[in-house]
C-alpha atoms as a PDB file:
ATOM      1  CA  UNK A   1     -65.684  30.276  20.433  1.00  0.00           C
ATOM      2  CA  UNK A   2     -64.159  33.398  19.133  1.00  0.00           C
ATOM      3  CA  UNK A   3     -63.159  34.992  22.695  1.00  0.00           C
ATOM      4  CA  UNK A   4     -64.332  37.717  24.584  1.00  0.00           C
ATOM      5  CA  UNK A   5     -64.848  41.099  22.927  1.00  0.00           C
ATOM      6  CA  UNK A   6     -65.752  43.967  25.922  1.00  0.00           C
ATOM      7  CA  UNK A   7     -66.752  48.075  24.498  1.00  0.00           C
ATOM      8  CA  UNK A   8     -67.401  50.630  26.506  1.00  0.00           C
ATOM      9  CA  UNK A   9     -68.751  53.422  25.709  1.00  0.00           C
ATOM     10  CA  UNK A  10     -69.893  57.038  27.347  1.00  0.00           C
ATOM     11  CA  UNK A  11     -68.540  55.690  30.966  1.00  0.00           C
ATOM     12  CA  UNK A  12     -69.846  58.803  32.582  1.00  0.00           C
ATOM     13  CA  UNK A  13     -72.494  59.485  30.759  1.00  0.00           C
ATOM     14  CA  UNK A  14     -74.935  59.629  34.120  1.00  0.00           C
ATOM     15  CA  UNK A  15     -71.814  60.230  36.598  1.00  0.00           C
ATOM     16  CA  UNK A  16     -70.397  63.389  34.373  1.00  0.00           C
ATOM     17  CA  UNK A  17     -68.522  64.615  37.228  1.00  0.00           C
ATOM     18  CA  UNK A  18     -66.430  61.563  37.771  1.00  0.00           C
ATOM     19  CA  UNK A  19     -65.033  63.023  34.219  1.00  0.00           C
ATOM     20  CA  UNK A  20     -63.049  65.309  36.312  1.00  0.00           C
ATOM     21  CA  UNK A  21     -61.162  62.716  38.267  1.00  0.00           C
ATOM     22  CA  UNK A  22     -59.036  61.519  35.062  1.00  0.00           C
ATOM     23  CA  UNK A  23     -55.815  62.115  34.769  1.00  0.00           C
ATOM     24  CA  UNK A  24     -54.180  62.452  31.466  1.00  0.00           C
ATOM     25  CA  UNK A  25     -54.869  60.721  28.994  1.00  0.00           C
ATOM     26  CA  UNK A  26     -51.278  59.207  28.796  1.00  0.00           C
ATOM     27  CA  UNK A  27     -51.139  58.254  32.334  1.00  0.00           C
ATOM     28  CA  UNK A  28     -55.111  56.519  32.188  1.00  0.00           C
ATOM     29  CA  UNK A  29     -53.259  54.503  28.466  1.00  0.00           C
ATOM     30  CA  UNK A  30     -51.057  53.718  30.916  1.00  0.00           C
ATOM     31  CA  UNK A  31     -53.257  52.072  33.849  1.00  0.00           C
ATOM     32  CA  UNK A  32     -55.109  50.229  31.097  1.00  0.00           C
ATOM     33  CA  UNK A  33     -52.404  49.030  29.927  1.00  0.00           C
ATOM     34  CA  UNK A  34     -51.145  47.348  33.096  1.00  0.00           C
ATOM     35  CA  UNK A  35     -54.400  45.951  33.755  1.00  0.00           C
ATOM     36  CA  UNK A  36     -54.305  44.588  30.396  1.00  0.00           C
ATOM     37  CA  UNK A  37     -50.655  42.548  31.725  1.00  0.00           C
ATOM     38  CA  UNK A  38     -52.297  41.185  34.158  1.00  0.00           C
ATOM     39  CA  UNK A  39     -55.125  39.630  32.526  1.00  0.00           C
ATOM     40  CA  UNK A  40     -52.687  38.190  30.024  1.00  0.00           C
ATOM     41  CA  UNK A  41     -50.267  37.405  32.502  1.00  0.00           C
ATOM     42  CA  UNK A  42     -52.839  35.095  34.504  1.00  0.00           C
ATOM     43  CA  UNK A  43     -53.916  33.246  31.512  1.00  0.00           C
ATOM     44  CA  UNK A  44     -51.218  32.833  28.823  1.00  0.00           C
ATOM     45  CA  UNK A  45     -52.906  30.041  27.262  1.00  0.00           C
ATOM     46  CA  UNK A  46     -55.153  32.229  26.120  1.00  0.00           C
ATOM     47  CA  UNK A  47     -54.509  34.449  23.229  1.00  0.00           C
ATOM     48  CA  UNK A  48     -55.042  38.736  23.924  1.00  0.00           C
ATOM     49  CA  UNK A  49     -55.099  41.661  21.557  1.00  0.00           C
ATOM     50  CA  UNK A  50     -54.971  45.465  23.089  1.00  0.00           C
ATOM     51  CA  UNK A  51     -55.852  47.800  20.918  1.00  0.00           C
ATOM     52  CA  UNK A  52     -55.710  51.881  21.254  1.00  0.00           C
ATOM     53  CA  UNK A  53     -57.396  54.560  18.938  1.00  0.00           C
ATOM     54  CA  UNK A  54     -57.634  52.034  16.301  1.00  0.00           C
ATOM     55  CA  UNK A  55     -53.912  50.446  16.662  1.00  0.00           C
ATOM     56  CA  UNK A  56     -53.350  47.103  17.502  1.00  0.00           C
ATOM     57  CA  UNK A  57     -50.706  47.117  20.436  1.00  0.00           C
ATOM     58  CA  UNK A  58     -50.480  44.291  21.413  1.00  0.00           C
ATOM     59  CA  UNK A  59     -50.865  40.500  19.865  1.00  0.00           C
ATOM     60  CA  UNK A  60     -50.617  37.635  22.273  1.00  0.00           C
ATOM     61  CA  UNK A  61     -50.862  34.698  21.417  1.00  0.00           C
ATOM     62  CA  UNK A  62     -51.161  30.963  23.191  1.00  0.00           C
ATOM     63  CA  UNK A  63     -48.166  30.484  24.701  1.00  0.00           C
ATOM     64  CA  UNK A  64     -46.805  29.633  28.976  1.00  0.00           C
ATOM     65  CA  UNK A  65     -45.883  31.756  30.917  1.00  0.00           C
ATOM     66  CA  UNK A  66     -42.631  31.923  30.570  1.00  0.00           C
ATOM     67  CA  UNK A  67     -43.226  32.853  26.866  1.00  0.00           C
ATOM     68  CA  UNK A  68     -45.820  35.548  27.822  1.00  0.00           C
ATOM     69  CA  UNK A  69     -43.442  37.203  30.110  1.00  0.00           C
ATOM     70  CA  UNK A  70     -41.280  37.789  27.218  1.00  0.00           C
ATOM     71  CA  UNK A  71     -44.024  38.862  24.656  1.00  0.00           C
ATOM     72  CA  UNK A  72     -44.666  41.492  27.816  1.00  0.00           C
ATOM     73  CA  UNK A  73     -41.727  42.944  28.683  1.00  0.00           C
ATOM     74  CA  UNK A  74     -39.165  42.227  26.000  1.00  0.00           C
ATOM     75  CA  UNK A  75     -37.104  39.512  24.644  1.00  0.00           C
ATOM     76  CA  UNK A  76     -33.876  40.491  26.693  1.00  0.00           C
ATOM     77  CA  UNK A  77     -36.430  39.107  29.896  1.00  0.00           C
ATOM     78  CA  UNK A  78     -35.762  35.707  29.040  1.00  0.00           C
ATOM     79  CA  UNK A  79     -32.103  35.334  30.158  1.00  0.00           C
ATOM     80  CA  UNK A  80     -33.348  37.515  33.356  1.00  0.00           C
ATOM     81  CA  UNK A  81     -35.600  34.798  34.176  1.00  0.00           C
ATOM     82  CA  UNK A  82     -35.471  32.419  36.963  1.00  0.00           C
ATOM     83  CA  UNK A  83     -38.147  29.381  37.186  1.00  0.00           C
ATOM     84  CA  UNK A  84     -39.144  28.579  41.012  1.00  0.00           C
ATOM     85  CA  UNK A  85     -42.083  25.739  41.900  1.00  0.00           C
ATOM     86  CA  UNK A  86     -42.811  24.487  44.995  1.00  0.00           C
ATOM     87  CA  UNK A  87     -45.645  22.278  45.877  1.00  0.00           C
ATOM     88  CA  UNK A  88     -47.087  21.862  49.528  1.00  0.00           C
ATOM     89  CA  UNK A  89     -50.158  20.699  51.119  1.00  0.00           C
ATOM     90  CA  UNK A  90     -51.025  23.998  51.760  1.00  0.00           C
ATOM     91  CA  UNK A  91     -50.208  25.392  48.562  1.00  0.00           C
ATOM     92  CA  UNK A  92     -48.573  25.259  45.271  1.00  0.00           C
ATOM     93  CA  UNK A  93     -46.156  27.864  44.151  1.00  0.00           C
ATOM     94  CA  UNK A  94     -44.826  28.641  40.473  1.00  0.00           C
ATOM     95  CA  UNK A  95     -43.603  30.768  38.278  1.00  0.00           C
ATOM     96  CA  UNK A  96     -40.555  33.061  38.089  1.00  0.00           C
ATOM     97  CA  UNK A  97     -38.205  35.739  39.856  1.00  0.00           C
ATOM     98  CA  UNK A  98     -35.989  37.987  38.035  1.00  0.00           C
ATOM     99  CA  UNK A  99     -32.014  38.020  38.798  1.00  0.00           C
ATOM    100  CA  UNK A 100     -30.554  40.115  41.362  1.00  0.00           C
ATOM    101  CA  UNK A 101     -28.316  41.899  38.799  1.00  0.00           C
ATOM    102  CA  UNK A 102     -31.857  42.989  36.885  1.00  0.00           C
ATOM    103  CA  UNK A 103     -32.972  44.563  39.835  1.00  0.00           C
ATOM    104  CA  UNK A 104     -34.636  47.745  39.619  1.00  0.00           C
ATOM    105  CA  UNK A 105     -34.666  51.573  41.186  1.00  0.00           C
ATOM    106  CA  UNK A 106     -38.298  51.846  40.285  1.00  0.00           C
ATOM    107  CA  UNK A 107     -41.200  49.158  41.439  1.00  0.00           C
ATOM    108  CA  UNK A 108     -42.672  47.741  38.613  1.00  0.00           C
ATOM    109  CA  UNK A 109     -42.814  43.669  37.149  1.00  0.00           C
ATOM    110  CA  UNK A 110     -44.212  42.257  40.009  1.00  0.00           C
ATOM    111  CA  UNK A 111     -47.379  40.532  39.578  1.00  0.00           C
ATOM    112  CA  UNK A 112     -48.770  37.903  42.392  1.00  0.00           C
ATOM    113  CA  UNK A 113     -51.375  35.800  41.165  1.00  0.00           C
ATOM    114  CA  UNK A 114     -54.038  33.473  43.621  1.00  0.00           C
ATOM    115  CA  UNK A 115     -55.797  30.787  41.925  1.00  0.00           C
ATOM    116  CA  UNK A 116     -55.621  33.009  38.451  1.00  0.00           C
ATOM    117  CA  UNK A 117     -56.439  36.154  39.829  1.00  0.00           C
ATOM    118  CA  UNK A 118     -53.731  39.413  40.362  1.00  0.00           C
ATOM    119  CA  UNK A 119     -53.557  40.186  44.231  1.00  0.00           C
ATOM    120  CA  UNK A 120     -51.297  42.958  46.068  1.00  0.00           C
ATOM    121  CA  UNK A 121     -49.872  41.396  49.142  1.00  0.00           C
ATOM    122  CA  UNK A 122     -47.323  43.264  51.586  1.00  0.00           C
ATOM    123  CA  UNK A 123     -46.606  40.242  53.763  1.00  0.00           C
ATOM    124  CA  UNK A 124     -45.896  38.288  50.655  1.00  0.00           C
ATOM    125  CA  UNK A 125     -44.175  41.082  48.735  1.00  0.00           C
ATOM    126  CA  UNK A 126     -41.962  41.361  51.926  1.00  0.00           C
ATOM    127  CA  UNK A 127     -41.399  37.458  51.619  1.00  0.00           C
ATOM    128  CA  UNK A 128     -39.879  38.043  47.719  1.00  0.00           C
ATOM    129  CA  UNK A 129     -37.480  40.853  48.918  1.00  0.00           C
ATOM    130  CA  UNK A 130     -35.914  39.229  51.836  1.00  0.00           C
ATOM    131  CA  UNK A 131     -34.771  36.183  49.491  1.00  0.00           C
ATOM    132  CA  UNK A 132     -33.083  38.417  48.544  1.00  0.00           C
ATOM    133  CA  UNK A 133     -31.326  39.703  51.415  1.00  0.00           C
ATOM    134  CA  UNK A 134     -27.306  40.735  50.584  1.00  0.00           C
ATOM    135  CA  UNK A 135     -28.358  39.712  46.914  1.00  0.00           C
ATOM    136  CA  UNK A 136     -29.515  43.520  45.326  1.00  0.00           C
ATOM    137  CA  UNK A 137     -28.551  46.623  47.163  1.00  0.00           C
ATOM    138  CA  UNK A 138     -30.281  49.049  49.045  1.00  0.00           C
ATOM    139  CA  UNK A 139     -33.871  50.602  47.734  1.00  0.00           C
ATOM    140  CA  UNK A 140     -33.655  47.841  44.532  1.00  0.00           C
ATOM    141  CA  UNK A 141     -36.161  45.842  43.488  1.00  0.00           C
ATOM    142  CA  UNK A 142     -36.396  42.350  42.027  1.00  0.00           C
ATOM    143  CA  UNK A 143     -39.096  41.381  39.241  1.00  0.00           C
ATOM    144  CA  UNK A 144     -41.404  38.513  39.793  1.00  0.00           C
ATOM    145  CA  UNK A 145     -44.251  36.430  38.061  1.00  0.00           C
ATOM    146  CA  UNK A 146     -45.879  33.833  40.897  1.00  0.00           C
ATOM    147  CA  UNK A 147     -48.758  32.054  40.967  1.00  0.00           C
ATOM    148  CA  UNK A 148     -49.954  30.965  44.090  1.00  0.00           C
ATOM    149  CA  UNK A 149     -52.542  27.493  43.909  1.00  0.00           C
ATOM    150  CA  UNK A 150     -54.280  27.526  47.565  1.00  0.00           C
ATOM    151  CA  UNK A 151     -57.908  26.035  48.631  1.00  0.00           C
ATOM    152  CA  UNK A 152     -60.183  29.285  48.167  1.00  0.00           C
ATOM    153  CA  UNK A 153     -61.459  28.168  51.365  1.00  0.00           C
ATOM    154  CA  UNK A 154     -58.780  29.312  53.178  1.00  0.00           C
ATOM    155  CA  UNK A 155     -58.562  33.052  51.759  1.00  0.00           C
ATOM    156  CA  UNK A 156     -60.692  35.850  52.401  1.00  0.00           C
ATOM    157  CA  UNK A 157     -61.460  37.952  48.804  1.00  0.00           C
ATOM    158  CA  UNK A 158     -63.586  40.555  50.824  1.00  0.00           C
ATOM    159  CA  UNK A 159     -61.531  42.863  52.426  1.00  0.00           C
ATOM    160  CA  UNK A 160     -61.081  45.387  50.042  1.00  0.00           C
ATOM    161  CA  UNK A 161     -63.794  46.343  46.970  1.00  0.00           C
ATOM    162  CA  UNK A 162     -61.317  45.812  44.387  1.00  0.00           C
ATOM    163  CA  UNK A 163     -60.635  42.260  45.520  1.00  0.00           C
ATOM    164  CA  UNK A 164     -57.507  42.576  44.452  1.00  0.00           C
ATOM    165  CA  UNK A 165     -56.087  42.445  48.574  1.00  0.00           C
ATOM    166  CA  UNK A 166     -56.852  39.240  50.015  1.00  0.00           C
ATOM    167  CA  UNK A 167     -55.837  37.771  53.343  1.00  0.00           C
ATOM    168  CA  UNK A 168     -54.762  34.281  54.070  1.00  0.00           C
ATOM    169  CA  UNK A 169     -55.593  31.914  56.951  1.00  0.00           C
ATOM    170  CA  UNK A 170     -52.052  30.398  56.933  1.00  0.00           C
ATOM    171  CA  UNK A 171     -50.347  33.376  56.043  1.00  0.00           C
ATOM    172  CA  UNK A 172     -47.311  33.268  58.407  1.00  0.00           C
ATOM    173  CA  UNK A 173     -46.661  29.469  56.659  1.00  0.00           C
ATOM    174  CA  UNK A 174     -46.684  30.473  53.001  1.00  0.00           C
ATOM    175  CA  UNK A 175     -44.316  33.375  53.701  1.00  0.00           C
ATOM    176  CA  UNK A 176     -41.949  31.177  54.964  1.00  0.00           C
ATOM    177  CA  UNK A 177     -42.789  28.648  52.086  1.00  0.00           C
ATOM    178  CA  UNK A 178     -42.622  31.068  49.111  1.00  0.00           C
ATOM    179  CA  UNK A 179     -39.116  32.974  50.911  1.00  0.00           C
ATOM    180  CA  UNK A 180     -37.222  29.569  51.047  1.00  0.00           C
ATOM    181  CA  UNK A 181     -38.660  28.378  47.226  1.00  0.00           C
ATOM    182  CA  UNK A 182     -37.062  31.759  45.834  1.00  0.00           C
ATOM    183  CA  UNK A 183     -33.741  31.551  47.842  1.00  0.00           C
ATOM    184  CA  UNK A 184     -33.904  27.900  46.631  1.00  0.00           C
ATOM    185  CA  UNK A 185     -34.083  28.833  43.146  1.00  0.00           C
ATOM    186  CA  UNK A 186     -31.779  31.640  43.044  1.00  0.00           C
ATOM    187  CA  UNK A 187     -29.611  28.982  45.106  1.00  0.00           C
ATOM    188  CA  UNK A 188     -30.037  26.598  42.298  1.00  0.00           C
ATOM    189  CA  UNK A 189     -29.406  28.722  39.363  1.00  0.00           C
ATOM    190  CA  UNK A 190     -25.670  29.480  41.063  1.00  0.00           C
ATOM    191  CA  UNK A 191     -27.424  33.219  41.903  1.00  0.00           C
ATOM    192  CA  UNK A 192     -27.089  32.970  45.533  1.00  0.00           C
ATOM    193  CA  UNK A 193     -23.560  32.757  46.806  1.00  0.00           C
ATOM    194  CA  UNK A 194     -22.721  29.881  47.803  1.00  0.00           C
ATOM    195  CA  UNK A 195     -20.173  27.384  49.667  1.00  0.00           C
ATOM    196  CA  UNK A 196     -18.589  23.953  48.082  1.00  0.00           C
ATOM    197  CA  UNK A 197     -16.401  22.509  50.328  1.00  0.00           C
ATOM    198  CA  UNK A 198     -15.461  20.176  47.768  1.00  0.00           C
ATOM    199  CA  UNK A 199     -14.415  22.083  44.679  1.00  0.00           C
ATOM    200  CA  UNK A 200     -13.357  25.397  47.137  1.00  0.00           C
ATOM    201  CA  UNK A 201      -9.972  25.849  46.782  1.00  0.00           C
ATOM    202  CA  UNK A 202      -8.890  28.065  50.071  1.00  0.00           C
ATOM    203  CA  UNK A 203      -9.488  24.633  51.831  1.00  0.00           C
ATOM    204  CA  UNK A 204      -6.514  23.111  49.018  1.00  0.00           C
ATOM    205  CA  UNK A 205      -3.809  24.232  51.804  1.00  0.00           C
ATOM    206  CA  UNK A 206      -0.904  21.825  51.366  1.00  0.00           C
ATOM    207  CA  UNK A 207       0.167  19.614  53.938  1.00  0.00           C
ATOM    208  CA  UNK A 208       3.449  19.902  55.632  1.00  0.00           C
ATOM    209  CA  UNK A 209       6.096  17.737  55.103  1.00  0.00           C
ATOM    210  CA  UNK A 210       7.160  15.461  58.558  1.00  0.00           C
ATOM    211  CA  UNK A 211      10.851  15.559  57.310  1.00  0.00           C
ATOM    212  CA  UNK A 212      10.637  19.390  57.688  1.00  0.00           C
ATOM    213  CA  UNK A 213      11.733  21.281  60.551  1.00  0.00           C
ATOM    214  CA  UNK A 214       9.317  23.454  61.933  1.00  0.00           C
ATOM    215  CA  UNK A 215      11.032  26.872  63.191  1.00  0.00           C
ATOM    216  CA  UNK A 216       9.375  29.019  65.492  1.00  0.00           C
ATOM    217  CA  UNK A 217       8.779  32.482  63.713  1.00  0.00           C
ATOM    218  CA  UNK A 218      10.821  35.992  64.583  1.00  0.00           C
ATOM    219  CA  UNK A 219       9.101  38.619  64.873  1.00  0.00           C
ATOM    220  CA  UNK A 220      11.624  42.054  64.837  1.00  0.00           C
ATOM    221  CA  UNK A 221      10.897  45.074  66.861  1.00  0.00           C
ATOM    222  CA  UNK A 222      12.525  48.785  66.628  1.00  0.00           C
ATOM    223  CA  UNK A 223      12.216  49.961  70.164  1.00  0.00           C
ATOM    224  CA  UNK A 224      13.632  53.522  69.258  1.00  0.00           C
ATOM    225  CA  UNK A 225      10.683  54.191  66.819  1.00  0.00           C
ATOM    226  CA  UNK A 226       8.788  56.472  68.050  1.00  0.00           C
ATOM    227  CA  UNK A 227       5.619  57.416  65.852  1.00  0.00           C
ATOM    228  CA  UNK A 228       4.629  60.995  67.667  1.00  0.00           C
ATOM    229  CA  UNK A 229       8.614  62.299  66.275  1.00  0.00           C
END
């Protein structure tokens, strides 16, 4: 009822030479760290403490996911936020996609989650970033938070030992269905440019009066100019 606690202790105690694969200690924080984020991030109803030598770093508590994003990565992430949902037969898509202006230099915020569990996808990364085609510039990169809901029959979880790259049976169908929910959204949200012929006012071109005389124009050319002189 209290959670899950997990310790470990003396990891290489019968593998010592696997001791001198770590990096530094900073940079190992740091991958623990992000595997903490995605824990939390695929189950924000559930609260999560991190804790390192001793410190409490981070306190979680129930919240959605919207919420959790901001507990993550700062309170300034909420106004970069933008919600997309989509729901197919073949599978349900939520969550949310930062705004072009937010986009980054450096990878990082971008978490893909399958039925509650962080996956790495090219194909579907490659989806994300053409939504946003003539929306960031060149070598940017948007943030995103999406859960995918799909039958588990129609994955395969064992193609790498990690499990965290999967492959899909209808892959070629949800790229096309999460690229048009994002360009939807960002659509939506008035991110995306877009054209109202109602309200846009280069179409407000007067019209010409039929008691007007209509002269043909002039146009006036110096035939002694001579450019090369």
């Amino acid at each position: 009822s209290n959670g899950t606690s997990m310790k470990i202790k003396n990891l290489f105690f019968n593998v010592p030479a696997r001791r001198n694969f770590l990096k530094s200690e900073r940079i190992e924080t740091k991958h623990i760290i992000e595997q903490f984020k995605r824990i939390a991030l695929s189950n924000p109803d559930i609260s999560c403490s991190l804790f390192i030598n001793n410190d409490k770093y981070l306190q979680l508590d129930s919240s959605n996911l919207r919420q959790r994003i901001v507990n993550l990565i700062g309170n300034k992430s909420n106004q970069k936020l933008v919600p997309i949902e989509e729901k197919t037969n073949l599978v349900e898509i939520s969550g949310f996609v930062g705004k072009p202006e937010f986009a980054k230099k450096t990878r990082g915020e971008q978490y893909f989650f399958v039925n509650g569990r962080f996956i790495k996808n090219y194909n579907l990364h490659h989806a994300v970033t053409k939504a946003y085609t003539n929306l960031i510039a060149e070598n940017y990169h948007p943030s995103y938070f999406i859960n995918l809901k799909i039958d588990p029959s129609k994955i395969d979880v064992n193609i790498h030992p990690t499990k965290t790259e999967i492959q899909f049976e209808d892959e070629k169908e949800i790229y096309a269905i999460l690229r048009s929910s994002i360009k939807r959204s960002l659509g939506k949200y008035n991110i995306a440019p877009t054209l109202d012929f109602n309200i846009e006012s280069a179409f407000n071109m007067p019209l010409a009066n039929s008691s007007s005389i209509i002269k043909e124009p002039q146009i006036k050319v110096d035939t002694n100019y001579n450019p090369f002189e």
